[in-house]
Protein backbone atom coordinates (compact mmCIF):
# COMPACT_ATOMS: atom_id res chain seq x y z
CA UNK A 1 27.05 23.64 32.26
CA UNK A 2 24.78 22.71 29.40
CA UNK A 3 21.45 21.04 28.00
CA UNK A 4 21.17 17.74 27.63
CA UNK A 5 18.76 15.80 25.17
CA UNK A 6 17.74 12.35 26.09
CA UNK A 7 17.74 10.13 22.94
CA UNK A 8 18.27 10.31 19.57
CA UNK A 9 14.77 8.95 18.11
CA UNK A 10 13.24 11.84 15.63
CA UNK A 11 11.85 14.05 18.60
CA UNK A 12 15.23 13.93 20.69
CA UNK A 13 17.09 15.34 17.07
CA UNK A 14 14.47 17.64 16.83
CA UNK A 15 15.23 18.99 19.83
CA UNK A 16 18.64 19.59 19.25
CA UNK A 17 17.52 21.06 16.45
CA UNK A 18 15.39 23.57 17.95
CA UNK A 19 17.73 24.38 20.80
CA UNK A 20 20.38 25.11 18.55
CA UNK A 21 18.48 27.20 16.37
CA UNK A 22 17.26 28.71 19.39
CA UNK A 23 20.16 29.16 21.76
CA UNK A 24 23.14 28.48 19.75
CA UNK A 25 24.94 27.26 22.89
CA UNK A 26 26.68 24.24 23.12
CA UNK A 27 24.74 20.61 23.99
CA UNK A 28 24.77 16.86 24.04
CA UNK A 29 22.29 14.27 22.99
CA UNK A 30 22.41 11.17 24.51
CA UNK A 31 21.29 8.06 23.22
CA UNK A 32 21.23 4.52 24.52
CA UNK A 33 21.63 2.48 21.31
CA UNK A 34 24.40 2.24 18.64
CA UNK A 35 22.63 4.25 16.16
CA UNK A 36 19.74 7.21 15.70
CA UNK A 37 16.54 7.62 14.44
CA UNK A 38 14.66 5.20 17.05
CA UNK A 39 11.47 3.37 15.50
CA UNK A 40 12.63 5.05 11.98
CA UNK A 41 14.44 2.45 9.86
CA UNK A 42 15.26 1.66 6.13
CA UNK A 43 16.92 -0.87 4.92
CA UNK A 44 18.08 -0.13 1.16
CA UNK A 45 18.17 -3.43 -0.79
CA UNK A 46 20.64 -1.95 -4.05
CA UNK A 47 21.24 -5.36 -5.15
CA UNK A 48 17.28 -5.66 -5.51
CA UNK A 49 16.53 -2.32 -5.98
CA UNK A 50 13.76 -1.67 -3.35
CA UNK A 51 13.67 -0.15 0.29
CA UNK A 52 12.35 -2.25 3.12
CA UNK A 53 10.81 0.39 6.04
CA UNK A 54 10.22 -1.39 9.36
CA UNK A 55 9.25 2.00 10.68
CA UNK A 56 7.15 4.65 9.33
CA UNK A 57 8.02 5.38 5.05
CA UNK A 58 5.35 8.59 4.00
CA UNK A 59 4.63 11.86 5.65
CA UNK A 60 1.38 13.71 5.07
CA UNK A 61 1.85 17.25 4.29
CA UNK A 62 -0.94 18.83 6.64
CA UNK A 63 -1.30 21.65 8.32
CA UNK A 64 1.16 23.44 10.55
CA UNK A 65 2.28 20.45 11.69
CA UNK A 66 3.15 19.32 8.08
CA UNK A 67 3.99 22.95 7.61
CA UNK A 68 7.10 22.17 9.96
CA UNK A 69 8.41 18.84 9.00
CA UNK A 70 9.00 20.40 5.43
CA UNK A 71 10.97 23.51 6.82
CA UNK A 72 13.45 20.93 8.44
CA UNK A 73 13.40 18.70 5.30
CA UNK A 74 14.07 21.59 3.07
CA UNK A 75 16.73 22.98 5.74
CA UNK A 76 18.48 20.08 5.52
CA UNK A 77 18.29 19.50 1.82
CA UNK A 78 16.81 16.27 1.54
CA UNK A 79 15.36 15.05 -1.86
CA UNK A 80 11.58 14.21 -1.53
CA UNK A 81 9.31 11.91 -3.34
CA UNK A 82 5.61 13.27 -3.36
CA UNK A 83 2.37 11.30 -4.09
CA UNK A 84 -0.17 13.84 -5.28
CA UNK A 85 -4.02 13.51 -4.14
CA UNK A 86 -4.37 11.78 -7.93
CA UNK A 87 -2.14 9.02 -7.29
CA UNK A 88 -3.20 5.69 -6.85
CA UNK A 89 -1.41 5.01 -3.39
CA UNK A 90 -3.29 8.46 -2.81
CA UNK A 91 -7.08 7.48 -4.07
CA UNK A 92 -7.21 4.21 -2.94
CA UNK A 93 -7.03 2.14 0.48
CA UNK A 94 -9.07 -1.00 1.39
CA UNK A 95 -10.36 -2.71 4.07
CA UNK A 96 -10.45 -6.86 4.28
CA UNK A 97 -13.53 -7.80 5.89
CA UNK A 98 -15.97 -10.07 5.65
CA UNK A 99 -13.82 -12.37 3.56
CA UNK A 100 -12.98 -9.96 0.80
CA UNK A 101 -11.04 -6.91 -0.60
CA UNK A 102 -13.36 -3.71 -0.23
CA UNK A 103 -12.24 -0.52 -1.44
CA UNK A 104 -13.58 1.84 0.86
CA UNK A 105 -15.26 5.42 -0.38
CA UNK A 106 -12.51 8.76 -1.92
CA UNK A 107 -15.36 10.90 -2.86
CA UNK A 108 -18.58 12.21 -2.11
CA UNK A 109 -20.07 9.52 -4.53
CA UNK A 110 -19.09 6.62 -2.18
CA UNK A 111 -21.79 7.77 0.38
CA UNK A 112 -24.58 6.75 -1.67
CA UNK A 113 -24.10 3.66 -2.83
CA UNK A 114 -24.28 0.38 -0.29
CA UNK A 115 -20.29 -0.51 -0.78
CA UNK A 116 -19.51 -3.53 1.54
CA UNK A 117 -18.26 -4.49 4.50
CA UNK A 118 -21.15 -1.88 4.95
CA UNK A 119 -24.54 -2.71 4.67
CA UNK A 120 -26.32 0.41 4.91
CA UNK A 121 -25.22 3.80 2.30
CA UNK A 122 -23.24 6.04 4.17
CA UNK A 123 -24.80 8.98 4.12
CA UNK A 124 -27.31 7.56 6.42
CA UNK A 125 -24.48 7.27 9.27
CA UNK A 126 -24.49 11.27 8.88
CA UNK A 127 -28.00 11.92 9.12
CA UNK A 128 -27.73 9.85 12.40
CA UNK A 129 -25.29 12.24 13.50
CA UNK A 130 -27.59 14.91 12.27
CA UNK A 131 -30.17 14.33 14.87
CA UNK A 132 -28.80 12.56 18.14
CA UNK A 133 -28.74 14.79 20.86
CA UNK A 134 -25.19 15.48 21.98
CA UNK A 135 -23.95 13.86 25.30
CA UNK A 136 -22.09 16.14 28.00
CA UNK A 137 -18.86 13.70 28.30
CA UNK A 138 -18.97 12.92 31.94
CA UNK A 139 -15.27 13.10 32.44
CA UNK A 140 -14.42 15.32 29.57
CA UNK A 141 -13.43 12.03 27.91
CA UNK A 142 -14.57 9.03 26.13
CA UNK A 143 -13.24 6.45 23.73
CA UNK A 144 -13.39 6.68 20.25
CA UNK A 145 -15.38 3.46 19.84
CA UNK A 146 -18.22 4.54 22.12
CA UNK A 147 -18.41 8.40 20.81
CA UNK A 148 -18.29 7.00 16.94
CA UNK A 149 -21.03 4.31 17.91
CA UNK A 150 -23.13 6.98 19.75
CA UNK A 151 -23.12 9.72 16.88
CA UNK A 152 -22.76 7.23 13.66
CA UNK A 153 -23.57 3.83 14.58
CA UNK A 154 -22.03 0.57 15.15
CA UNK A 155 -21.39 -0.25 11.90
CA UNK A 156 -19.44 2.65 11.10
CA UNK A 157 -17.72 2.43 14.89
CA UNK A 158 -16.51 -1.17 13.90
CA UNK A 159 -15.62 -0.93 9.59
CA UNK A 160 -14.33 2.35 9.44
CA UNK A 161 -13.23 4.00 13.02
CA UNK A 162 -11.83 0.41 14.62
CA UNK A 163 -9.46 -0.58 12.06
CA UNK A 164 -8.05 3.57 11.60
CA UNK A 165 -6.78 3.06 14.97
CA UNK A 166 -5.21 0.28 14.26
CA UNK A 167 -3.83 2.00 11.35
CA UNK A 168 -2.69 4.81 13.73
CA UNK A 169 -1.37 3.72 16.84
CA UNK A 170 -1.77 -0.59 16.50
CA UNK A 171 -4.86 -0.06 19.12
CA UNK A 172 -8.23 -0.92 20.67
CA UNK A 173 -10.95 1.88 19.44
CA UNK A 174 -12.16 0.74 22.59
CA UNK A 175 -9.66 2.40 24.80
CA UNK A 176 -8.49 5.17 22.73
CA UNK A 177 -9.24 8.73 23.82
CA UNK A 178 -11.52 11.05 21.46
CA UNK A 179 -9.99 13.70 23.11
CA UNK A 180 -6.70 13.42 22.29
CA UNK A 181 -6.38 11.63 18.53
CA UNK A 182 -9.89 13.28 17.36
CA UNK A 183 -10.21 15.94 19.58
CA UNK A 184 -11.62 18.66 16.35
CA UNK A 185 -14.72 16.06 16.68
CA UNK A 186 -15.01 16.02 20.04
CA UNK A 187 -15.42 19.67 20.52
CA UNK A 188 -17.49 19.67 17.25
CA UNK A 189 -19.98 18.01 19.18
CA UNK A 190 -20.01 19.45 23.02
CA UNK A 191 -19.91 22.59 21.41
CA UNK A 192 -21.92 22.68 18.28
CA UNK A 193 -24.29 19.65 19.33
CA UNK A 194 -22.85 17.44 16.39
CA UNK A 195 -19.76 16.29 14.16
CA UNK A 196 -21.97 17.73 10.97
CA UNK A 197 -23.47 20.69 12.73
CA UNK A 198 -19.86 21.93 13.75
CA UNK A 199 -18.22 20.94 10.60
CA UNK A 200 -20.50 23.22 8.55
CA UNK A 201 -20.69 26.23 10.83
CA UNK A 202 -16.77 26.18 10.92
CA UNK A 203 -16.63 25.94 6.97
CA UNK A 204 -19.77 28.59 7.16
CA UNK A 205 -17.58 31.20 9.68
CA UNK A 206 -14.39 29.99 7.83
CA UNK A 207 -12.73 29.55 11.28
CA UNK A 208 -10.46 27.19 9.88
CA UNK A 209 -7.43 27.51 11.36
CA UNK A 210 -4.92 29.32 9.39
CA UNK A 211 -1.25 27.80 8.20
CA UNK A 212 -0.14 31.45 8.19
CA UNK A 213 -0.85 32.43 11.75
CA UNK A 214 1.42 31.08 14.33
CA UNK A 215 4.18 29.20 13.75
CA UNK A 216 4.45 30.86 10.05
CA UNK A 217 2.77 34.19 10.43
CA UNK A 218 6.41 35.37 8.42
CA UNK A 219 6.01 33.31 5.54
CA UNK A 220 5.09 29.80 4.44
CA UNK A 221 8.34 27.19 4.10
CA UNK A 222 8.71 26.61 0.29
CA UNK A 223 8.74 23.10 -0.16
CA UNK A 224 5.32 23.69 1.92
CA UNK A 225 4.00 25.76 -0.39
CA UNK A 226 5.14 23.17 -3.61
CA UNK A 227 3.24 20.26 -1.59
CA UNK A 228 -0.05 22.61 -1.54
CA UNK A 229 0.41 23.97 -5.42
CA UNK A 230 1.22 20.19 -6.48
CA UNK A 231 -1.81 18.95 -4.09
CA UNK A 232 0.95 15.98 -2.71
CA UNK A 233 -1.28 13.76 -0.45
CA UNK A 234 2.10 12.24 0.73
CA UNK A 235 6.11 12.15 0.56
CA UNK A 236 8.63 10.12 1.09
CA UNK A 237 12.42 10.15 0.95
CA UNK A 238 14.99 9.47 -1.46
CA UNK A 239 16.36 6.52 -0.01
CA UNK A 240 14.16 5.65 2.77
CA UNK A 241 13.03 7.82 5.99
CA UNK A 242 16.01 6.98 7.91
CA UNK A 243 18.07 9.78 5.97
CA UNK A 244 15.82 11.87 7.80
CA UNK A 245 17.33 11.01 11.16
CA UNK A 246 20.72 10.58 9.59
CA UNK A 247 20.91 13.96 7.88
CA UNK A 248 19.83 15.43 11.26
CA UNK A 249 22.47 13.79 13.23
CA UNK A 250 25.15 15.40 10.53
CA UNK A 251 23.66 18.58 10.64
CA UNK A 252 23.96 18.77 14.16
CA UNK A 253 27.79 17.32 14.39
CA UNK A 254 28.73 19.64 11.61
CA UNK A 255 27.33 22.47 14.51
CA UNK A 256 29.54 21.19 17.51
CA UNK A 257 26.29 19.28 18.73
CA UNK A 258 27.48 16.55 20.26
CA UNK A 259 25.73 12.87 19.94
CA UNK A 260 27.02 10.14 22.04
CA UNK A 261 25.64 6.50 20.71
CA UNK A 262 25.92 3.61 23.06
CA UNK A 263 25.28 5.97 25.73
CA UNK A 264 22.28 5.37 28.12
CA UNK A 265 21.25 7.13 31.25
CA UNK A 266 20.80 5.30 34.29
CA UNK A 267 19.76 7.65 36.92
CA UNK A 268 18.27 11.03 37.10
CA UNK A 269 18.46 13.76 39.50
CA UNK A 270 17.46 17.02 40.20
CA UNK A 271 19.06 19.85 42.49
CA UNK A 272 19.27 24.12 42.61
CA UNK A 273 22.15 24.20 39.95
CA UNK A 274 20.33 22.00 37.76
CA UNK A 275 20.33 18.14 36.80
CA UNK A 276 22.41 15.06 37.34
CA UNK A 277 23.03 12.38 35.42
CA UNK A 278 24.53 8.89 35.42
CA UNK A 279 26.07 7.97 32.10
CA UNK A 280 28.35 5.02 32.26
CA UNK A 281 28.73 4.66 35.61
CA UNK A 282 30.10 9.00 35.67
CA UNK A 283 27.83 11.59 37.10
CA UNK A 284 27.44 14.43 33.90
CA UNK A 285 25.63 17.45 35.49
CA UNK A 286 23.50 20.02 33.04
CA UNK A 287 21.83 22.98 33.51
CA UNK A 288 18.79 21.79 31.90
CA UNK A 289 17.25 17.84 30.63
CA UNK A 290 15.06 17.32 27.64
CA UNK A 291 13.70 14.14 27.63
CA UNK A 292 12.72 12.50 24.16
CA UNK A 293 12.95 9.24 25.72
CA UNK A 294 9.08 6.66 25.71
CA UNK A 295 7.52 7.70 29.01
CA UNK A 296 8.31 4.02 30.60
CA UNK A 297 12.00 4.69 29.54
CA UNK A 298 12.06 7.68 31.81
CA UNK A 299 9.99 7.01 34.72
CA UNK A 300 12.66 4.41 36.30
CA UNK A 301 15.14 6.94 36.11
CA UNK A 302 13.24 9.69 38.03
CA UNK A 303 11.80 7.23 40.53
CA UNK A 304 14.73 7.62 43.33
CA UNK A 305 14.12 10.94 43.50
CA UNK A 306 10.22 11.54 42.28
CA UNK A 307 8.25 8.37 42.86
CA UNK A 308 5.13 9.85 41.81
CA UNK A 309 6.35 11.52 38.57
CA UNK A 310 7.26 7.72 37.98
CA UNK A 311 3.86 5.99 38.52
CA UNK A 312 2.40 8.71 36.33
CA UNK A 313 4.67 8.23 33.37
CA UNK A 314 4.18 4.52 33.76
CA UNK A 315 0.62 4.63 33.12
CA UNK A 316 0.66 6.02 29.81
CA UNK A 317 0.60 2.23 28.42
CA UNK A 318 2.44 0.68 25.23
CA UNK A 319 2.46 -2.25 22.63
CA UNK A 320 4.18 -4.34 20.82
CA UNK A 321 4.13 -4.39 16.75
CA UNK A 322 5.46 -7.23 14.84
CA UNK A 323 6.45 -5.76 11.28
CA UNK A 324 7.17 -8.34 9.02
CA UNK A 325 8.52 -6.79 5.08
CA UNK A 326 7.90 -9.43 1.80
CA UNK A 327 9.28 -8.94 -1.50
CA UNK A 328 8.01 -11.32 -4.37
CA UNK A 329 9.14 -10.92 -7.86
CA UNK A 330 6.62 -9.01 -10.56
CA UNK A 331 3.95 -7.13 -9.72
CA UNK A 332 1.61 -9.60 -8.14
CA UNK A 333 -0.82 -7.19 -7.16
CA UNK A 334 -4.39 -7.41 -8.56
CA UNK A 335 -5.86 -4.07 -6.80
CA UNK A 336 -3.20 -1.10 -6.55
CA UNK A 337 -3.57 1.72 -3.51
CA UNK A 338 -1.92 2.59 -0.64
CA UNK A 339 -2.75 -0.65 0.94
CA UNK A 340 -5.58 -2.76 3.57
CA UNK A 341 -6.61 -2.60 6.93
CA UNK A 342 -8.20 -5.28 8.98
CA UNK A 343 -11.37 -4.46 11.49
CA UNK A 344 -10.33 -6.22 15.01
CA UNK A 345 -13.99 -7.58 14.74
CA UNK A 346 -12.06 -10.16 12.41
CA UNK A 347 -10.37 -11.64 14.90
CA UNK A 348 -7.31 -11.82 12.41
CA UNK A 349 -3.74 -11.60 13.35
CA UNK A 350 -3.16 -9.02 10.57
CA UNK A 351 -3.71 -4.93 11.86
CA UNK A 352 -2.46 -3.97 8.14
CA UNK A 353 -0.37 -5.08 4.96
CA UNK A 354 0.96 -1.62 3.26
CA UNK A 355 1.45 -1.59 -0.37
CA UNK A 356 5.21 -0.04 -0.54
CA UNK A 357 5.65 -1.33 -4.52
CA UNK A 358 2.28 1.19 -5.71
CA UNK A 359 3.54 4.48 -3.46
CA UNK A 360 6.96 4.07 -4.56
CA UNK A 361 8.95 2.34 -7.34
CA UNK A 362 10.36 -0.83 -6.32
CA UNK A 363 12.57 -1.79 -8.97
CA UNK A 364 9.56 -4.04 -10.94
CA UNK A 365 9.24 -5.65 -7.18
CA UNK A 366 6.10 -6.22 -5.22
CA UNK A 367 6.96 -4.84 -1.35
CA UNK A 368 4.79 -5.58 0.96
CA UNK A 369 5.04 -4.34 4.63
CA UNK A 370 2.53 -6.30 7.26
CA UNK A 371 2.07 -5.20 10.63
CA UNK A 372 0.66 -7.45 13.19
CA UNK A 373 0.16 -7.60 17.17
CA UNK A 374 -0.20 -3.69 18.62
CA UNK A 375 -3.04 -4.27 21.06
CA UNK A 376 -3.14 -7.85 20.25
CA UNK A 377 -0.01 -9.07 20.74
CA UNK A 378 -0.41 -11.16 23.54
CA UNK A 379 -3.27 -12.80 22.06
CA UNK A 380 -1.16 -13.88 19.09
CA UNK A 381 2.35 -13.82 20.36
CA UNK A 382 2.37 -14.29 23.87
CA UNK A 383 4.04 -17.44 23.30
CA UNK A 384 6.92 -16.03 21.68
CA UNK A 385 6.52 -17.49 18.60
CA UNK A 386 9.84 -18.07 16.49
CA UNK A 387 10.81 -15.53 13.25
CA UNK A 388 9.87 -18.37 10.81
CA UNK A 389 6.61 -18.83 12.44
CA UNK A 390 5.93 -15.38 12.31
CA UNK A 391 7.19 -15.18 9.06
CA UNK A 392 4.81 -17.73 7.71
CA UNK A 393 2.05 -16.63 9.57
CA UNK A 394 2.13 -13.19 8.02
CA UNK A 395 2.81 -14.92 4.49
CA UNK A 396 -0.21 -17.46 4.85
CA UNK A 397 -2.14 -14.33 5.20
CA UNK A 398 -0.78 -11.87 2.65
CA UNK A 399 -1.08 -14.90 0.01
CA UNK A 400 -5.01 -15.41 1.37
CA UNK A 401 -5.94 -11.81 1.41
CA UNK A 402 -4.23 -10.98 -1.94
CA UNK A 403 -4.71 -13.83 -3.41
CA UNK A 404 -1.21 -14.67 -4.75
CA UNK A 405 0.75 -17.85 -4.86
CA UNK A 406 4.06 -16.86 -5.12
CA UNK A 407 6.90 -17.00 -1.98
CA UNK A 408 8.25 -14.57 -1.04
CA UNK A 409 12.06 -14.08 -2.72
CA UNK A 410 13.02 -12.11 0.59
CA UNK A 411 11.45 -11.28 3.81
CA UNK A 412 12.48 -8.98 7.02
CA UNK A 413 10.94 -10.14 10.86
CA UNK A 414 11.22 -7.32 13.24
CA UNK A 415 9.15 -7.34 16.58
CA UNK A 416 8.70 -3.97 17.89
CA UNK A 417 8.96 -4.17 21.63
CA UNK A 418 7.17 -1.16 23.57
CA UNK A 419 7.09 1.05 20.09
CA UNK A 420 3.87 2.88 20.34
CA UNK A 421 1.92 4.02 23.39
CA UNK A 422 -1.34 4.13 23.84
CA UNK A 423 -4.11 7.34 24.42
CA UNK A 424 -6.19 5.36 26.50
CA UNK A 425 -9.09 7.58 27.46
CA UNK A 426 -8.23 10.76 30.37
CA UNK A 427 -4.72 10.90 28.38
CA UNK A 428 -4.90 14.52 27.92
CA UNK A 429 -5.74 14.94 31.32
CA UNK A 430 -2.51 12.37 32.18
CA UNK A 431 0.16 14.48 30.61
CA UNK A 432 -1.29 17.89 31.70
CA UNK A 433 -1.00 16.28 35.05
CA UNK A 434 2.78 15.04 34.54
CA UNK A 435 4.01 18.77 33.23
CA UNK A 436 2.06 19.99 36.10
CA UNK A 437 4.15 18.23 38.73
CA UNK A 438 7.26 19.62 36.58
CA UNK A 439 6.31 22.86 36.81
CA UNK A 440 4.71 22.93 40.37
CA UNK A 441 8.46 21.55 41.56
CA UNK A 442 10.17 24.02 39.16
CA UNK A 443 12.42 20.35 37.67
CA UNK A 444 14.81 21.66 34.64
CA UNK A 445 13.33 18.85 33.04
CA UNK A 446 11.31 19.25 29.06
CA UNK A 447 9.00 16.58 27.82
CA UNK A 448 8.52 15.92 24.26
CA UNK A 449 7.80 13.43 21.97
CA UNK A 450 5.11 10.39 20.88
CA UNK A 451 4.19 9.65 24.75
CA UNK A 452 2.74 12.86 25.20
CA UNK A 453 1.78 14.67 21.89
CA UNK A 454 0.97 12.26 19.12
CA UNK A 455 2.76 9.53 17.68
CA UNK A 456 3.06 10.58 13.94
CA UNK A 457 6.35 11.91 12.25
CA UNK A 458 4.58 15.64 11.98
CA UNK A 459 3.84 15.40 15.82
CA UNK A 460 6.75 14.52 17.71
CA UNK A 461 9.05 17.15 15.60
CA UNK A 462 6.61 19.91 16.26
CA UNK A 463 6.36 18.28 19.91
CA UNK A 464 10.42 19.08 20.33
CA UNK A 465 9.53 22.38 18.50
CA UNK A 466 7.13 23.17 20.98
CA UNK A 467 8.30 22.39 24.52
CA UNK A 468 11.96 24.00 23.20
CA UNK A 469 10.26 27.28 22.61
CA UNK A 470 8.26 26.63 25.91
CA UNK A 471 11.63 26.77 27.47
C-alpha cells in the first residue's frame, strides 16, 4: 500500500518531490496524458534558433515562495537565465490603450507626471487612498475592481488593476477576489484603515515578513541568495521551462518514483484502509491520494461517492486562453520591455502580446507570444473559429499595435481549454470549505495546486510543498 499523486502538471511533480524527500517510501504519479509538465510547454525551434513557450517562460524570484522554486531548480541542477531589475524586459512593460503604446511608470518619478492612458498624475490616486474611510467588507470579500475603484479611483481600477488581472489569471477585475490574489492590501486596509497607511506602518515596524523564518529558518538556498546579490527581477531556463517538468520527472524515476503517462483515473473512492482507484478499467488501492489534478478534473471522480465535495470543486470556475506564438525575421520591434497589456475597457480581443525576443535571445528573431480569450473567450471564440482565423486575427493585431508590416515567417495556435481558474470573490472561503469537508470525513485525500492556492509557477510548487508537510 502506497501514495498516489494525481497528475503530472508542475504541482503533481512537486509532490512527488516533497513526499519523497519526506517519506522516502515508495509511490506512483499518475497522469492522464502522454507527457508531463501540464500547461508548461516549450517548443525549441534549433533550426531557427528561438524557443516558442505556449505556457508560462520567466519565474520571479520573490519571497519564500521564490525562495523555494530555486531550492528545487538548484537541486536538480538546471542552468538558469536571470533578468536583473536593470534589464530592459525588467524596466519596462506597456499598456495599449487609447489607441497607442504607453509605457506605464518603474519609478517614483512616474507618479508625477500625467503619463497617458491616465489623465490625472498618479500620486493623486494615493492621496485618495490617503483619506477615504475604510469599508468593513461585508462578507470578508470583495472584488478587486470594486476595492481598487473605492480606495484609488476608476481610472486607476480600469488602466492599471483591470488589465494585471488579465495579465495574471486571463480574468474579469470584476469578479476576482481581493482576498485571495491581493490579500496584503486587503488587510492593509480593514486593519490599518488604508493601502498607504498600512504600507508605511509595516515598513515603519519593519514587520516585513522574513525569508529566513519558516520555511528557511536553516539557511537561505544559494541560487536564492545569487538572485537577491544580482537583484534578478526574473529567470528563465536554458532551453525553455519545460526542462523544469522534465528534469523533475528524471529525478524522480532515477528514485524508484514511478510515473505512468497515458494513465487517467476514472473513479475515486474512499474506505477505512484507504483509497480506491480506477485506472484502466483495474481497481489500484493506496493508502493515501494527492490530488494535483484542476478542481473540475477531480470533482467527477469523487461524485459517486461525495456528491457535495463535487458541486464544491465545480464551482471554482475556469477559462479558456488562446496562445498564439509569431516569429518574424529582424528585430522589428520599435519599443523593447517585457511586453503590453490590453485594459478589457478596449473591448479588444488581445489580453497581452509578450515580448520573448527582449527577455531572452532569440537568435536575431523577433518572438512574440499573444494571449487572447481568458474571460472573454466566448465573446470572441464561441464560434469556434478555425487556427488560420485565429492566427490572423492575432497577427492583424500584433502588426496594428506594433506597428510592423512584416508576416510572420512562423507561427504556433494553441487554445487552452479549461487552463486557468478563476478567484471569483468568497474563493478563500470556497477552498477552506472543500479541505474542511476532507478533514471533517477524515478522506486520505491532499489538495494542492493552481485551483486552490495561486496559479503562478512559485505557488503551486510551494502548494505541493505545503499540503505534503500538512500530511
Amino acid at each position: 500500500m502506497k501514495t498516489a499523486v494525481l497528475g503530472a502538471g508542475l504541482s503533481g511533480l512537486s509532490a512527488g518531490y516533497y513526499l519523497l524527500r519526506r517519506f522516502g517510501k515508495p509511490l506512483t504519479i499518475y497522469e492522464a496524458l502522454p507527457r508531463v509538465g501540464g500547461w508548461v510547454r516549450s517548443e525549441n525551434r534549433k533550426d531557427g534558433n528561438f524557443i516558442f513557450e505556449s505556457g508560462p517562460r520567466t519565474i520571479r524570484p520573490v519571497g519564500e515562495p521564490g525562495a523555494n522554486t530555486l531550492e528545487l531548480v538548484e537541486e536538480l541542477k538546471l542552468a538558469v537565465k536571470p533578468i536583473p531589475r536593470s534589464h530592459v524586459a525588467a524596466r519596462n512593460r506597456m499598456l495599449y490603450a487609447k489607441g497607442q503604446l504607453c509605457l506605464l511608470p518603474n519609478g517614483p518619478k512616474g507618479l508625477f507626471g500625467v503619463l497617458p492612458p491616465f489623465t490625472k498624475p498618479l500620486y493623486k490616486a494615493m492621496l485618495r487612498d490617503l483619506f477615504t474611510k475604510s469599508t468593513p467588507a461585508k462578507t470578508g470579500d470583495e472584488s478587486i475592481y470594486s476595492f481598487v475603484e473605492r480606495r484609488f479611483g476608476k481610472e486607476i481600477a480600469d488602466y492599471a488593476i483591470s488589465p494585471m488581472i488579465c495579465g495574471i489569471c486571463a480574468g474579469n477585475a470584476r469578479e476576482i477576489s481581493v482576498r485571495f490574489l491581493m490579500e496584503g492590501l486587503f488587510e492593509k486596509e480593514q486593519k490599518y484603515g488604508g493601502v498607504l497607511k498600512g504600507t508605511l506602518f509595516a515598513l515603519f515596524n519593519n514587520k516585513a515578513k522574513d525569508t529566513k523564518e519558516g520555511l528557511f529558518a536553516q539557511g537561505l538556498p544559494k541560487l536564492y541568495t545569487q538572485a537577491l546579490q544580482e537583484k534578478w527581477a526574473m529567470y528563465g531556463l536554458q532551453g525553455g521551462l519545460e526542462i523544469l517538468p522534465r528534469a523533475m520527472r528524471k529525478y524522480l524515476v532515477e528514485r524508484d518514483v514511478n510515473v505512468q503517462l497515458s494513465n487517467e483515473c476514472r473513479n475515486l473512492s474512499f474506505n477505512s484502509s484507504g483509497a480506491q482507484m480506477m485506472i484502466k478499467d483495474a481497481d489500484v488501492l493506496v493508502e493515501h491520494v494527492v490530488s494535483a489534478l484542476p478542481a473540475h478534473k477531480l470533482a467527477p471522480l469523487v461524485k459517486q461517492q461525495h456528491p457535495s465535495l463535487c458541486a464544491e470543486l465545480m464551482e471554482i470556475p475556469y477559462v479558456d486562453v488562446v496562445v498564439v506564438n509569431l516569429q518574424f525575421q529582424g528585430n522589428l520591434l520599435k519599443q523593447d520591455g517585457f511586453g503590453l497589456l490590453v485594459p478589457p475597457i478596449e473591448k479588444l480581443p488581445i489580453l497581452g502580446v509578450i515580448f520573448d525576443s527582449c527577455c531572452f535571445d532569440m537568435g536575431g528573431n523577433t518572438v512574440l507570444t499573444v494571449m487572447m480569450g481568458g474571460h472573454w473567450f466566448e465573446q470572441w471564440f464561441g464560434d469556434r473559429p478555425s487556427q488560420k482565423q485565429i492566427l490572423d486575427l492575432a497577427t492583424s493585431h500584433v502588426q496594428k499595435i506594433l506597428q510592423i508590416s512584416e508576416e510572420p515567417k512562423f507561427s504556433r495556435v494553441h487554445t487552452l481549454h479549461k487552463c486557468i481558474p478563476q478567484y471569483t470573490v468568497g474563493h478563500k472561503r470556497r477552498v477552506e470549505s472543500i479541505r474542511n469537508y476532507i478533514k471533517f470525513f477524515n478522506l486520505p485525500l491532499t489538495l494542492c495546486g493552481a485551483a486552490y492556492d495561486g496559479v503562478g509557477i512559485n505557488d503551486v510548487i510551494l502548494s505541493a510543498r505545503r499540503q505534503v508537510e500538512a500530511m
